[in-house]
Protein backbone atom coordinates (compact mmCIF):
# COMPACT_ATOMS: atom_id res chain seq x y z
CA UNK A 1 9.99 14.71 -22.52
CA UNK A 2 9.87 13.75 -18.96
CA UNK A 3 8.05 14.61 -15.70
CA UNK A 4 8.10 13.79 -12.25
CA UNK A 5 5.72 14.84 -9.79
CA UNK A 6 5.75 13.29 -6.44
CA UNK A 7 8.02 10.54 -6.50
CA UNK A 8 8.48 8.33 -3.60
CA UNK A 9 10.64 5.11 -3.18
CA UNK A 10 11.53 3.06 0.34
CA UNK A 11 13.00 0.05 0.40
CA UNK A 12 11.96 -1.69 3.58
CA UNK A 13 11.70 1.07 5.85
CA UNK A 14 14.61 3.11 4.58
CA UNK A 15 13.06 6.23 2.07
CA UNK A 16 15.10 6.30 -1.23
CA UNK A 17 13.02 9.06 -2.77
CA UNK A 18 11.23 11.51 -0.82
CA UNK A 19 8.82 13.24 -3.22
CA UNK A 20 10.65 14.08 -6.50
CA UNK A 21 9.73 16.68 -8.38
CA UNK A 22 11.72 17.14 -11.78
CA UNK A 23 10.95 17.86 -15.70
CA UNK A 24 13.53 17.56 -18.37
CA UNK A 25 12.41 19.04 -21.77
CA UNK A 26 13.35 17.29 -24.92
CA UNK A 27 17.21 17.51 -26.46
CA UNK A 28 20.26 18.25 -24.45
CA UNK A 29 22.38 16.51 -22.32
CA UNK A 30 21.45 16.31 -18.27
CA UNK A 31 23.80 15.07 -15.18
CA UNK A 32 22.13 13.30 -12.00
CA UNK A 33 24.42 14.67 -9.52
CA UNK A 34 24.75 13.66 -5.44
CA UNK A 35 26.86 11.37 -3.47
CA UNK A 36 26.32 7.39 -3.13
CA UNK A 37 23.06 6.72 -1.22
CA UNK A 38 21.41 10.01 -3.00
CA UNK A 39 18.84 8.23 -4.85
CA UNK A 40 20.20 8.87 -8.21
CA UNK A 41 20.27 4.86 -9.52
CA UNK A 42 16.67 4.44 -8.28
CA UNK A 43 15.37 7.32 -10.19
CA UNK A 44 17.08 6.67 -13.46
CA UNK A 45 15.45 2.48 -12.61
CA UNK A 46 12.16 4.32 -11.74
CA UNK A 47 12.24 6.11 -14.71
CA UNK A 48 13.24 2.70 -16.84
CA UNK A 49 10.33 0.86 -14.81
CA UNK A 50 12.95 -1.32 -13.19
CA UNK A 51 12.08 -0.01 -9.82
CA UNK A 52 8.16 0.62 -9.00
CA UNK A 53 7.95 3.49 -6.66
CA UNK A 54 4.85 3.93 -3.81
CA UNK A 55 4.18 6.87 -4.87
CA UNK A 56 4.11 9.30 -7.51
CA UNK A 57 4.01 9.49 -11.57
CA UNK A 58 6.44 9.57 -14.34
CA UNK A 59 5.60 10.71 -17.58
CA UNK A 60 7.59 10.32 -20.89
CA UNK A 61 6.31 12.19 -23.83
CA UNK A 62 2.76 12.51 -22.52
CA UNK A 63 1.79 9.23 -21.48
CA UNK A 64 1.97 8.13 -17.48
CA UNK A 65 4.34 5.23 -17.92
CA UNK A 66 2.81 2.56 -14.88
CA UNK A 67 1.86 -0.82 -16.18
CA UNK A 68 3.21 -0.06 -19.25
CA UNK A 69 6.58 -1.74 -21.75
CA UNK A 70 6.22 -0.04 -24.76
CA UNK A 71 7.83 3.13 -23.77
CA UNK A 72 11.22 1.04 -23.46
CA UNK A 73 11.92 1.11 -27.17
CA UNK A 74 12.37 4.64 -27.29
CA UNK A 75 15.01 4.59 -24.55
CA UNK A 76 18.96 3.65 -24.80
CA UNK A 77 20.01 2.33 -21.76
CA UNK A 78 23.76 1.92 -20.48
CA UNK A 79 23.56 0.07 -16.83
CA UNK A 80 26.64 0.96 -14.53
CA UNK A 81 27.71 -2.71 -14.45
CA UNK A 82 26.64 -4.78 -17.80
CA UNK A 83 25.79 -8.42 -16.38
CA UNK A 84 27.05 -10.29 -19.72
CA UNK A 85 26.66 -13.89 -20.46
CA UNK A 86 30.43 -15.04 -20.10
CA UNK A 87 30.29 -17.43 -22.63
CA UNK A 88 29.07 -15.38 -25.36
CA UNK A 89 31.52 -13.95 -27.92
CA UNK A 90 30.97 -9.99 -28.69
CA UNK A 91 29.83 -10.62 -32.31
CA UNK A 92 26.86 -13.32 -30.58
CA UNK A 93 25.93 -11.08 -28.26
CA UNK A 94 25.58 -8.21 -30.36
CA UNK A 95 24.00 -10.13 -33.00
CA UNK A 96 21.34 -11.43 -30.09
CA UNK A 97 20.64 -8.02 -28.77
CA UNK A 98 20.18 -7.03 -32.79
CA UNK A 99 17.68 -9.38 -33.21
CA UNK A 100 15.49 -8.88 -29.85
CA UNK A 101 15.50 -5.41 -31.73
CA UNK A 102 14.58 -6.74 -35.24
CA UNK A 103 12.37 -3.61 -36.50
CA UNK A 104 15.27 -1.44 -35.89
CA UNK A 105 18.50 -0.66 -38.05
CA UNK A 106 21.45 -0.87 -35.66
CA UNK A 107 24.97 1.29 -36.77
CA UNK A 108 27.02 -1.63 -35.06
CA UNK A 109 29.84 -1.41 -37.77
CA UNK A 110 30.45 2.04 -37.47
CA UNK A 111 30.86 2.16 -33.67
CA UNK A 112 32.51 -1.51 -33.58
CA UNK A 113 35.39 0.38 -35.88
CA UNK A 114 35.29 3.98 -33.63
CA UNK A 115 36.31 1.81 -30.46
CA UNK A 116 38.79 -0.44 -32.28
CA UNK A 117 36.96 -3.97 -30.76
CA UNK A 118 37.27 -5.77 -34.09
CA UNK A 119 40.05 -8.14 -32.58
CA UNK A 120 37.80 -8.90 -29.97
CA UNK A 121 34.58 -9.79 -31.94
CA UNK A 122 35.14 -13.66 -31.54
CA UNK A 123 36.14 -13.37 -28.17
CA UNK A 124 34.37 -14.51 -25.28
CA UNK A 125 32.88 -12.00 -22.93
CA UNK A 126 33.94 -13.34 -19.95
CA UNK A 127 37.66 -12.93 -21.06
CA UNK A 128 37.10 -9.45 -21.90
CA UNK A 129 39.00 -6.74 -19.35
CA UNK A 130 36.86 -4.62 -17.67
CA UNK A 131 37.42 -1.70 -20.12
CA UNK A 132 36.35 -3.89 -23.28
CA UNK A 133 33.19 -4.48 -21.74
CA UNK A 134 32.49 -1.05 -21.10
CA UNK A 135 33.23 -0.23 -24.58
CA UNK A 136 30.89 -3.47 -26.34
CA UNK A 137 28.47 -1.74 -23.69
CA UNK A 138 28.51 1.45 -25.28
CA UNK A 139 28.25 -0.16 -28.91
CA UNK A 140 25.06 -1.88 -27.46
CA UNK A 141 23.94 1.60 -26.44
CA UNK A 142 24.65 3.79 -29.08
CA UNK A 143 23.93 1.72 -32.07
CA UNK A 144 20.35 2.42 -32.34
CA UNK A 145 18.58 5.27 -32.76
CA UNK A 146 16.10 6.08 -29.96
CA UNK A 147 15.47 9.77 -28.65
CA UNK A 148 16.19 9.15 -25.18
CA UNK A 149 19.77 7.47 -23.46
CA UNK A 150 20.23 6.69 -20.18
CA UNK A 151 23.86 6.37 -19.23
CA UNK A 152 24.59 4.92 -15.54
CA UNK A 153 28.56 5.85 -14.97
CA UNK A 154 29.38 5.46 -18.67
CA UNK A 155 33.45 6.22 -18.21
CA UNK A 156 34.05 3.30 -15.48
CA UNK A 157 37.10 1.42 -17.47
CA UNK A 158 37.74 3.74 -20.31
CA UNK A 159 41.30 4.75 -21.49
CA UNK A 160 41.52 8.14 -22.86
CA UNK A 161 41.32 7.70 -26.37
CA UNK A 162 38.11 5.76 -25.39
CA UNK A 163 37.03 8.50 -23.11
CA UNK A 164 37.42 11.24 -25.97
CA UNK A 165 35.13 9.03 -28.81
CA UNK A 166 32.30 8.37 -25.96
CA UNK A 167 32.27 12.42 -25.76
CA UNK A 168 32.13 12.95 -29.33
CA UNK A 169 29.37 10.35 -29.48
CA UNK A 170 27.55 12.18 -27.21
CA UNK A 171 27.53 15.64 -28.27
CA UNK A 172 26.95 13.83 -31.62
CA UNK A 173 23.64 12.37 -30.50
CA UNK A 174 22.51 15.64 -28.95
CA UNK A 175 22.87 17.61 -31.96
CA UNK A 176 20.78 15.14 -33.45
CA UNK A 177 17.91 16.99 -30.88
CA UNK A 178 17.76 13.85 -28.85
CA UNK A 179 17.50 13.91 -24.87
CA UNK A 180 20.53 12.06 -22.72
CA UNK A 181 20.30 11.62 -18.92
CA UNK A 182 24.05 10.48 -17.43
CA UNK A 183 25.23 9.67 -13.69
CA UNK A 184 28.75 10.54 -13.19
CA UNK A 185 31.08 10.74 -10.66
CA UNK A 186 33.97 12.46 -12.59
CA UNK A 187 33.09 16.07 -12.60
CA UNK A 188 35.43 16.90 -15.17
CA UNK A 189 33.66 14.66 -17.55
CA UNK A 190 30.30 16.12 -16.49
CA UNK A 191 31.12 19.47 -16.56
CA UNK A 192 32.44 18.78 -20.19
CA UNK A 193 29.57 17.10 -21.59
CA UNK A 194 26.62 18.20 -19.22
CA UNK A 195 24.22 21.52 -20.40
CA UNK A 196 22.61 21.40 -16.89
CA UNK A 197 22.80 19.63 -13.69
CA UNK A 198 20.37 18.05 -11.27
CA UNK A 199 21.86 17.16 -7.77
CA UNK A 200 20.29 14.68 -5.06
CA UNK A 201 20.39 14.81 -1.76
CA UNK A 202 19.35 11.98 0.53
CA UNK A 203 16.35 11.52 -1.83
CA UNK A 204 15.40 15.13 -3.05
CA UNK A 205 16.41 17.09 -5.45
CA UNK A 206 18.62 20.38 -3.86
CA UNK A 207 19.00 22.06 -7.32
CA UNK A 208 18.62 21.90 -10.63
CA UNK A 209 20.15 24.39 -13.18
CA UNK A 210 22.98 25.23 -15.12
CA UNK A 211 26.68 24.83 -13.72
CA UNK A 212 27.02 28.75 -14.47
CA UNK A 213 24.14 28.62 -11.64
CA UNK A 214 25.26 26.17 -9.16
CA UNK A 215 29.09 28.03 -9.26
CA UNK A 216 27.04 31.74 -8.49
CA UNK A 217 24.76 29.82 -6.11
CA UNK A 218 27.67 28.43 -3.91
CA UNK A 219 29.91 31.57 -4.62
CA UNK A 220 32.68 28.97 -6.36
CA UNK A 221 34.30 29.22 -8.92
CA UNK A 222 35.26 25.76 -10.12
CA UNK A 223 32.42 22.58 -10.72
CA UNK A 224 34.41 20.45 -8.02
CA UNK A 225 34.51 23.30 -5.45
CA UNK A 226 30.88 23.84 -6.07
CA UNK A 227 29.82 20.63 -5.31
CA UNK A 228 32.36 20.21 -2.19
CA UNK A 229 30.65 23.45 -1.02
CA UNK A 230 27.17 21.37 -1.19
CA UNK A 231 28.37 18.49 0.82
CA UNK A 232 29.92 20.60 3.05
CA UNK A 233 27.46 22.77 4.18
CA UNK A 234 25.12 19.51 4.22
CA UNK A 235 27.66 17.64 6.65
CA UNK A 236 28.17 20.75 8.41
């Protein structure tokens, strides 16, 4: 589905990816893992083509991605922080983002209903609460059908009700054999949803594996601890 080899990103003179390595097969559900600064935004960017790296190639579904769009339309893409326009309502903006989309059927209905936003379908956007965005953001997400989704910190706002239908959407979509990439900070969440883990460290990737693996590997026996045992010894 995807593969990395040699991936290298500065910005100015400060290295942001120091030769990445990293293949993710098709269908099942993978966490980007590290602390703030890791490298984890750029690579999911990289891997959208919003960032161009110096170095290196990524490859999605056998064909080497640079200088190319096309690829886009097979990808689902939830940013961390959705840039709206404010004076949109929901229903325009979804209706906008349908149409940029036009050869695709979208399930809007269905997922508009699941997260209870009819009231706010005539509403403008920039009266929304922070929540309510994240939620029209996962509606623009989810609602059609491509085999790969990017989500970028896809809990930030959500009440637990919320919380609980995002999970079921996404176990949903993987048993539908498709292939999700997520960036968390909330290692509950991750350790719920996530089949196997890759974690960043100041640009590279220190492991990559089950969290079965990274618990033995440490010698924890909770996710959290496992990770704190990472930082740790990386601090220490």
């Amino acid at each position: 589905m995807i593969e990395i080899k040699e991936l290298h990103k500065r910005f100015g003179k400060n290295p942001v990816l120091k030769g990445i390595d990293l293949e993710i097969g098709k269908g099942g559900i993978f966490a980007i893992l590290g602390p703030n600064g890791s490298g984890k935004t750029t690579l999911i960017k990289s891997i959208l083509g919003m960032v161009i790296p110096q170095s290196g190639t990524i490859t999605l579904n056998g064909g080497k991605i640079k200088d190319q769009w096309k690829y886009r339309k097979d990808i689902d893409y939830l940013p961390q922080i959705a840039n709206f326009p404010n004076n949109l309502t929901v229903q325009e903006l979804i209706r906008m983002i349908k149409d940029l989309r036009s050869k695709e059927s979208a399930d809007d209905n269905r997922l508009i209903t699941l997260f209870h936003l009819e009231p706010y379908l005539n509403k403008k956007l920039g009266t929304l609460s922070g929540g309510t965005k994240q939620k029209v953001n996962i509606v623009l997400t989810f609602m059609f059908n491509s085999p790969l989704i990017i989500l970028d910190e896809p809990t930030t706002g959500l009440d637990p009700v919320s919380l609980i239908r995002l999970k079921g959407l996404i176990h949903a979509e993987k048993e539908k054999g498709k292939t999700i990439l997520i960036t968390s900070h909330i290692m509950s969440f991750v350790e719920e949803v996530a089949n196997e883990i890759v974690f960043l460290l100041e640009g590279k990737i220190y492991f990559k594996g089950s969290i079965s693996e990274l618990k033995s590997k440490t010698d924890q026996h909770d996710f959290e601890h496992a990770i704190a045992s990472i930082l740790k010894d990386h601090h220490a």
